[in-house]
C-alpha atoms as a PDB file:
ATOM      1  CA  UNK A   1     118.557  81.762 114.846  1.00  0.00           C
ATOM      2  CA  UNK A   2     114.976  81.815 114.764  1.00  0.00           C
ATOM      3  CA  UNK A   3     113.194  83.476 118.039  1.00  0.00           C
ATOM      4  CA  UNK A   4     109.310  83.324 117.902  1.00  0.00           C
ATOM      5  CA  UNK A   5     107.456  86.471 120.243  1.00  0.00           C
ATOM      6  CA  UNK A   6     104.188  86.494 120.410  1.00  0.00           C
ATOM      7  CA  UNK A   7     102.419  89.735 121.217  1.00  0.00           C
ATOM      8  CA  UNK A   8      98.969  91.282 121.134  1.00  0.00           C
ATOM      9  CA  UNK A   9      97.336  87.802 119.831  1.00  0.00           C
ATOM     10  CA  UNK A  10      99.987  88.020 116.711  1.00  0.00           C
ATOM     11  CA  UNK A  11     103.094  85.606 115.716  1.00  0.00           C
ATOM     12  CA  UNK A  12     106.223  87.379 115.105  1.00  0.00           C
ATOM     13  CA  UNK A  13     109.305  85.131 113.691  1.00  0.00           C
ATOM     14  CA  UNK A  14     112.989  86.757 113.749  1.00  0.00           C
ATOM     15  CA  UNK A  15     115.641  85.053 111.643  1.00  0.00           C
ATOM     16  CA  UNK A  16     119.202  86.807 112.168  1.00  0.00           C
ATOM     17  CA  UNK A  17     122.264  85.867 110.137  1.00  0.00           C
ATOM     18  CA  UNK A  18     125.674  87.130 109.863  1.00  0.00           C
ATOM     19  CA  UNK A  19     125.537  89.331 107.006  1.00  0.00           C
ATOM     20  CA  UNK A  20     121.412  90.284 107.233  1.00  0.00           C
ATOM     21  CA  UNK A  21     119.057  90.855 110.218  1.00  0.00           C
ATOM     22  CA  UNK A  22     115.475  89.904 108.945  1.00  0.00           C
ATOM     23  CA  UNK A  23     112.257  90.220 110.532  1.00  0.00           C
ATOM     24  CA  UNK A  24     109.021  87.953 109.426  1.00  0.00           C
ATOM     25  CA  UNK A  25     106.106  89.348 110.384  1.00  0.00           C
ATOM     26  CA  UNK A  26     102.861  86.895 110.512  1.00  0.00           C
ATOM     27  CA  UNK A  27      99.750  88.334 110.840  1.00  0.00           C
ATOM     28  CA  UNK A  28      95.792  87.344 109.804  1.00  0.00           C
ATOM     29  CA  UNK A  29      96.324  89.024 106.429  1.00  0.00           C
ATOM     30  CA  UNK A  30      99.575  87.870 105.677  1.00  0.00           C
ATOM     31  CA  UNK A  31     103.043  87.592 105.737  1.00  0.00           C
ATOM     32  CA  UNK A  32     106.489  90.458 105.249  1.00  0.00           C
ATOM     33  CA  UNK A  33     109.714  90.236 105.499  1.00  0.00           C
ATOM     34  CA  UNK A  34     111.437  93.067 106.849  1.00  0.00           C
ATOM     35  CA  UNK A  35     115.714  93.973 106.530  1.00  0.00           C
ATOM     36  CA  UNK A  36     116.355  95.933 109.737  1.00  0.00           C
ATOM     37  CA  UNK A  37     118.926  98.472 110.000  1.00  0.00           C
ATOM     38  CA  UNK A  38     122.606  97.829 111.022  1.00  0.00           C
ATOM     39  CA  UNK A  39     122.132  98.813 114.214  1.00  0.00           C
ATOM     40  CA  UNK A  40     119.575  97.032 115.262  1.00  0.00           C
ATOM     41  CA  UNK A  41     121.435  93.009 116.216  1.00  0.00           C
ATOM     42  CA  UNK A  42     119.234  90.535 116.669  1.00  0.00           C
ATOM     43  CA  UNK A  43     120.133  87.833 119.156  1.00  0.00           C
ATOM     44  CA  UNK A  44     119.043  85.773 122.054  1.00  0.00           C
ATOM     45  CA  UNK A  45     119.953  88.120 124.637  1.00  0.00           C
ATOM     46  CA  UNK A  46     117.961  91.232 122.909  1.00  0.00           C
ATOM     47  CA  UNK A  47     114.997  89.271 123.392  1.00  0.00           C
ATOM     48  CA  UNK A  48     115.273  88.564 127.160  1.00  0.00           C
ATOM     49  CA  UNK A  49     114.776  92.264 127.901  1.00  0.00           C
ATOM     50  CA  UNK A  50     111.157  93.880 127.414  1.00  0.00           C
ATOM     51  CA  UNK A  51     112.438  96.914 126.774  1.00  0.00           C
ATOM     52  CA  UNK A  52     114.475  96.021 123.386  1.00  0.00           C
ATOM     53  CA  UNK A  53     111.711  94.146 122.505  1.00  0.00           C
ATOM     54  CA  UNK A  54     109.336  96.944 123.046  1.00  0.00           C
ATOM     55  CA  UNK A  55     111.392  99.276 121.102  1.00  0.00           C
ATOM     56  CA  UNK A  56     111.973  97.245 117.836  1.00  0.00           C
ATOM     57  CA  UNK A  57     108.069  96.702 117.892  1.00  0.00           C
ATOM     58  CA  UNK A  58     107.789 100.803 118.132  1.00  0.00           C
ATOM     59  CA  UNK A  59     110.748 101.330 115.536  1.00  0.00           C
ATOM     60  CA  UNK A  60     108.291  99.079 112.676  1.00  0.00           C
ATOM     61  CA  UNK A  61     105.001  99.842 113.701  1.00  0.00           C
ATOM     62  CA  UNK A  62     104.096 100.732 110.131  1.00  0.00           C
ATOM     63  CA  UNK A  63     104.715  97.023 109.033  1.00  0.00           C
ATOM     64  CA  UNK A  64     102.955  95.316 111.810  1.00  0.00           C
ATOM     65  CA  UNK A  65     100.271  97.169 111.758  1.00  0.00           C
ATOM     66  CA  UNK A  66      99.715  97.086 108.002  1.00  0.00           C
ATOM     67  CA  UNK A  67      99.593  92.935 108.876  1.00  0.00           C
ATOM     68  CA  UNK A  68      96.854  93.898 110.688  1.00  0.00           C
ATOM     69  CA  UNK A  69      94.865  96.641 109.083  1.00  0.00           C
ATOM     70  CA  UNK A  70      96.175  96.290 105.783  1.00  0.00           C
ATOM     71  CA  UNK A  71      96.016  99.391 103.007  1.00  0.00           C
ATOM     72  CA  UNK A  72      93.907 100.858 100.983  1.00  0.00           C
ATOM     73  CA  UNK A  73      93.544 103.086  97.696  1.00  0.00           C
ATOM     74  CA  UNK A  74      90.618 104.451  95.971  1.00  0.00           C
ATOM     75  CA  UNK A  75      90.181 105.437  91.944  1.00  0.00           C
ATOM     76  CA  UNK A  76      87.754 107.697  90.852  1.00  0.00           C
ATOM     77  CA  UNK A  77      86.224 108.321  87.431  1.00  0.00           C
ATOM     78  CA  UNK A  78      85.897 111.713  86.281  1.00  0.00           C
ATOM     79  CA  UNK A  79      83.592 111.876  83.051  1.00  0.00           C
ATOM     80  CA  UNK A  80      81.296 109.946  80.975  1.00  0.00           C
ATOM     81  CA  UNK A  81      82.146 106.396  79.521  1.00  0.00           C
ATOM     82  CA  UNK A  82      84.607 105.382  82.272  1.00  0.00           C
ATOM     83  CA  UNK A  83      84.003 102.180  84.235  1.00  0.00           C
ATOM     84  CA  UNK A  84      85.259  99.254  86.214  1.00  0.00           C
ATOM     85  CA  UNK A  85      84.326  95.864  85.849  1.00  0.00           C
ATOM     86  CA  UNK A  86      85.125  92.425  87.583  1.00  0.00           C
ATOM     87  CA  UNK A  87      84.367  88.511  85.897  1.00  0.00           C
ATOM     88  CA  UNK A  88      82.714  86.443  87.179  1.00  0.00           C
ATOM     89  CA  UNK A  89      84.746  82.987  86.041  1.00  0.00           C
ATOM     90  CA  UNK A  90      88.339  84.844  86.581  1.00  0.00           C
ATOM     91  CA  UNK A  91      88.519  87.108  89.902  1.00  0.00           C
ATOM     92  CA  UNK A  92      91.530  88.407  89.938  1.00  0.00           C
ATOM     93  CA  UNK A  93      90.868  89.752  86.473  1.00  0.00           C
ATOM     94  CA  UNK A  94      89.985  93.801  85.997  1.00  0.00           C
ATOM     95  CA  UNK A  95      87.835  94.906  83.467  1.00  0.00           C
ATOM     96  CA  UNK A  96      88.259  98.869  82.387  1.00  0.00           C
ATOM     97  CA  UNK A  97      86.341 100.974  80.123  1.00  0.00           C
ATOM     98  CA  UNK A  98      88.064 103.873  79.742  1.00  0.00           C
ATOM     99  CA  UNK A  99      86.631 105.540  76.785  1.00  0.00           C
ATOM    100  CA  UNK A 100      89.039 104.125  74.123  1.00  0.00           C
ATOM    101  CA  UNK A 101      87.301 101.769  71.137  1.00  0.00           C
ATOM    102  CA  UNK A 102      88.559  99.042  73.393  1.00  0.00           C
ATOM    103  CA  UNK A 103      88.518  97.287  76.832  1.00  0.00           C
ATOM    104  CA  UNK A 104      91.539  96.861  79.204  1.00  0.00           C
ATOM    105  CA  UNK A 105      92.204  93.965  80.980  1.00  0.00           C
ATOM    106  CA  UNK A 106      94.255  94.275  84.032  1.00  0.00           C
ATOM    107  CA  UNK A 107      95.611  90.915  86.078  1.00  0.00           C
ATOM    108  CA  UNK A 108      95.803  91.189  89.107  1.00  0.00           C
ATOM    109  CA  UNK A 109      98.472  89.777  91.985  1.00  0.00           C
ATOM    110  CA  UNK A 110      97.369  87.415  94.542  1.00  0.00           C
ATOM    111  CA  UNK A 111      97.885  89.545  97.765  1.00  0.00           C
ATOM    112  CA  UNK A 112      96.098  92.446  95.965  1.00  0.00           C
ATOM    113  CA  UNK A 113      92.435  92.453  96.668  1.00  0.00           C
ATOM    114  CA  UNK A 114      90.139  95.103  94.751  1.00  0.00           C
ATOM    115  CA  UNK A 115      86.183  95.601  94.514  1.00  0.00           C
ATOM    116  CA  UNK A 116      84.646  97.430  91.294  1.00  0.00           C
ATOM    117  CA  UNK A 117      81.476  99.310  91.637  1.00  0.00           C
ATOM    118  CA  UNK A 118      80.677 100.977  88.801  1.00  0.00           C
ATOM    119  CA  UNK A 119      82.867 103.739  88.768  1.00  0.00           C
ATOM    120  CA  UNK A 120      84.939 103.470  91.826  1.00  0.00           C
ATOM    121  CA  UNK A 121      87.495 101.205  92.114  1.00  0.00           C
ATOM    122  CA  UNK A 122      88.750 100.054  95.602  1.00  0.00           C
ATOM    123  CA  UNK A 123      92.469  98.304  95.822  1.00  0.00           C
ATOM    124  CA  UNK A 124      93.404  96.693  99.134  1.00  0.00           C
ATOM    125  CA  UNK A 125      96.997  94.808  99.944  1.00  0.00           C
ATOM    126  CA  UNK A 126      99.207  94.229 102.940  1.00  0.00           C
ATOM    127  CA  UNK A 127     102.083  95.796 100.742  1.00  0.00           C
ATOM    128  CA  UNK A 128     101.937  99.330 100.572  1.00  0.00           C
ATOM    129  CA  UNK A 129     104.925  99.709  97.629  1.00  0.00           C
ATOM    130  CA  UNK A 130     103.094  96.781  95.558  1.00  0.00           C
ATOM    131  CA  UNK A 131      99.482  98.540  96.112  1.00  0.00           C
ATOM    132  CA  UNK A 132     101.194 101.835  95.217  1.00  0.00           C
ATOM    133  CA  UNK A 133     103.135 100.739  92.182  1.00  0.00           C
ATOM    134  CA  UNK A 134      99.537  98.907  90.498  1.00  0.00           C
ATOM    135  CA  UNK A 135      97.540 101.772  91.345  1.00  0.00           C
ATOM    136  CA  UNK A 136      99.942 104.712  89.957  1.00  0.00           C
ATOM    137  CA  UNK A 137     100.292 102.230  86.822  1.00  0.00           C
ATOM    138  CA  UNK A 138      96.399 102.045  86.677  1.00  0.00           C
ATOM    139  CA  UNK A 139      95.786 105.684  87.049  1.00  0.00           C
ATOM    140  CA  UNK A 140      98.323 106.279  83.692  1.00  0.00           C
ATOM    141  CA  UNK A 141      96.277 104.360  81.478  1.00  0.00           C
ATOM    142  CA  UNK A 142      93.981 107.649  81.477  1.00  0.00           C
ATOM    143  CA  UNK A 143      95.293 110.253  83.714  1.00  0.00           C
ATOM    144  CA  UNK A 144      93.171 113.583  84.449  1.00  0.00           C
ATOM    145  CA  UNK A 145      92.778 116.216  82.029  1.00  0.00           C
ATOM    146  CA  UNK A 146      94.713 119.319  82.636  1.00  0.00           C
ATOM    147  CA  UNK A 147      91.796 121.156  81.632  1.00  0.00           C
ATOM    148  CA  UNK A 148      88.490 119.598  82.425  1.00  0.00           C
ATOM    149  CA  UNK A 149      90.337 116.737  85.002  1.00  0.00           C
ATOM    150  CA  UNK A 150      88.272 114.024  82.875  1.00  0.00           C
ATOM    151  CA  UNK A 151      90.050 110.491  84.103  1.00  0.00           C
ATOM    152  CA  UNK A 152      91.126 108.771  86.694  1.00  0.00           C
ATOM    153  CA  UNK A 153      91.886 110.111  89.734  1.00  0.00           C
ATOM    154  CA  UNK A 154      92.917 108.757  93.074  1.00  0.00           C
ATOM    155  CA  UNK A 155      89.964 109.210  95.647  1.00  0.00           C
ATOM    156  CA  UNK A 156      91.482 112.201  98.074  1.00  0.00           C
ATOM    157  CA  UNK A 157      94.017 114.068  94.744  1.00  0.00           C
ATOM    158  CA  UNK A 158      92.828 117.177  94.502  1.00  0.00           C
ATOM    159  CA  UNK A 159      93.378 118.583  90.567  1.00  0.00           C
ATOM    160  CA  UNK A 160      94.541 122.209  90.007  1.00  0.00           C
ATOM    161  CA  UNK A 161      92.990 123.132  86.450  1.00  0.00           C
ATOM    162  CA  UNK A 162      94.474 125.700  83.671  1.00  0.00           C
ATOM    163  CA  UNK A 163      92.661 128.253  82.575  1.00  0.00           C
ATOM    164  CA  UNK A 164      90.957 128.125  78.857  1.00  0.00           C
ATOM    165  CA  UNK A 165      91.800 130.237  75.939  1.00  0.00           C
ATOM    166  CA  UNK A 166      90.321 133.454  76.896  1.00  0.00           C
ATOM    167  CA  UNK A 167      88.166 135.153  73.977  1.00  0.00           C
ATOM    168  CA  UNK A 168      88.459 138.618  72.375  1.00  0.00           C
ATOM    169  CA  UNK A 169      85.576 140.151  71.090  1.00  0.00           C
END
């Protein structure tokens, strides 16, 4: 069964099955599909009702709204030598100088967006858990110092140092 609702200038699709209850959400950014919980049926009569319909659009106002808005994570470098970089010919193609004898090279999804400057580096995606995944990944190719919190950081992580050796004279 397929039920389209449309709501605050957005398409919503809702495909229930037997064994699954899904939920595609279309917005201007893109597309999800959601698996609702058990106890949430979908069927032709749940959608006659505001109220239900109300409530399900409350229950997963994280995804819609992330259809909308979309999400966004910052990197910071921390020290000298560190950089971002982005081609020209290949876009979706990350450039890092990260202090090693080397470059990195980083490909990028499709639905993940991301603007260098020259040492911040700003992802953007509709999916939170991919966005989260590449950036954590990203962030362990040269993770802060314990000591001196040279690296990368993320943009609001706030880094607890150790103390040095301490000298006797």
């Amino acid at each position: 069964m397929l039920i389209r609702v449309k709501r605050k200038r957005f398409k919503f699709y809702l495909q229930s099955t037997n064994r699954k209850n899904l939920l595609f959400v279309k917005g201007p950014l893109g597309s999800l599909s959601l698996k609702l919980p058990k106890f949430l049926i979908l069927n032709q009569r749940f959608f006659s009702n505001q109220q239900y319909i109300n409530s399900i659009f409350s229950f997963l106002s994280n995804s819609v709204r992330s259809l909308i808005f979309g999400h966004f994570i910052q990197i910071k470098t921390e020290g000298v030598g560190f950089k971002f970089h982005r081609f020209l010919d290949n876009s979706s193609l990350l450039g890092l100088n990260l202090g090693h004898s080397h470059s990195i090279y980083w490909k990028m999804p499709d639905n993940l967006f991301f603007r260098c400057q020259k040492y911040n580096l700003l992802l953007f995606s509709v999916n939170k858990q991919l966005l989260n995944s590449i950036a954590f990944n990203i962030r362990q190719l040269r993770s802060p110092d314990a000591y001196k919190g040279k690296g990368l950081k993320f943009g609001d992580e706030i880094l607890k140092f150790k103390p040095g050796k301490i000298r006797q004279r």
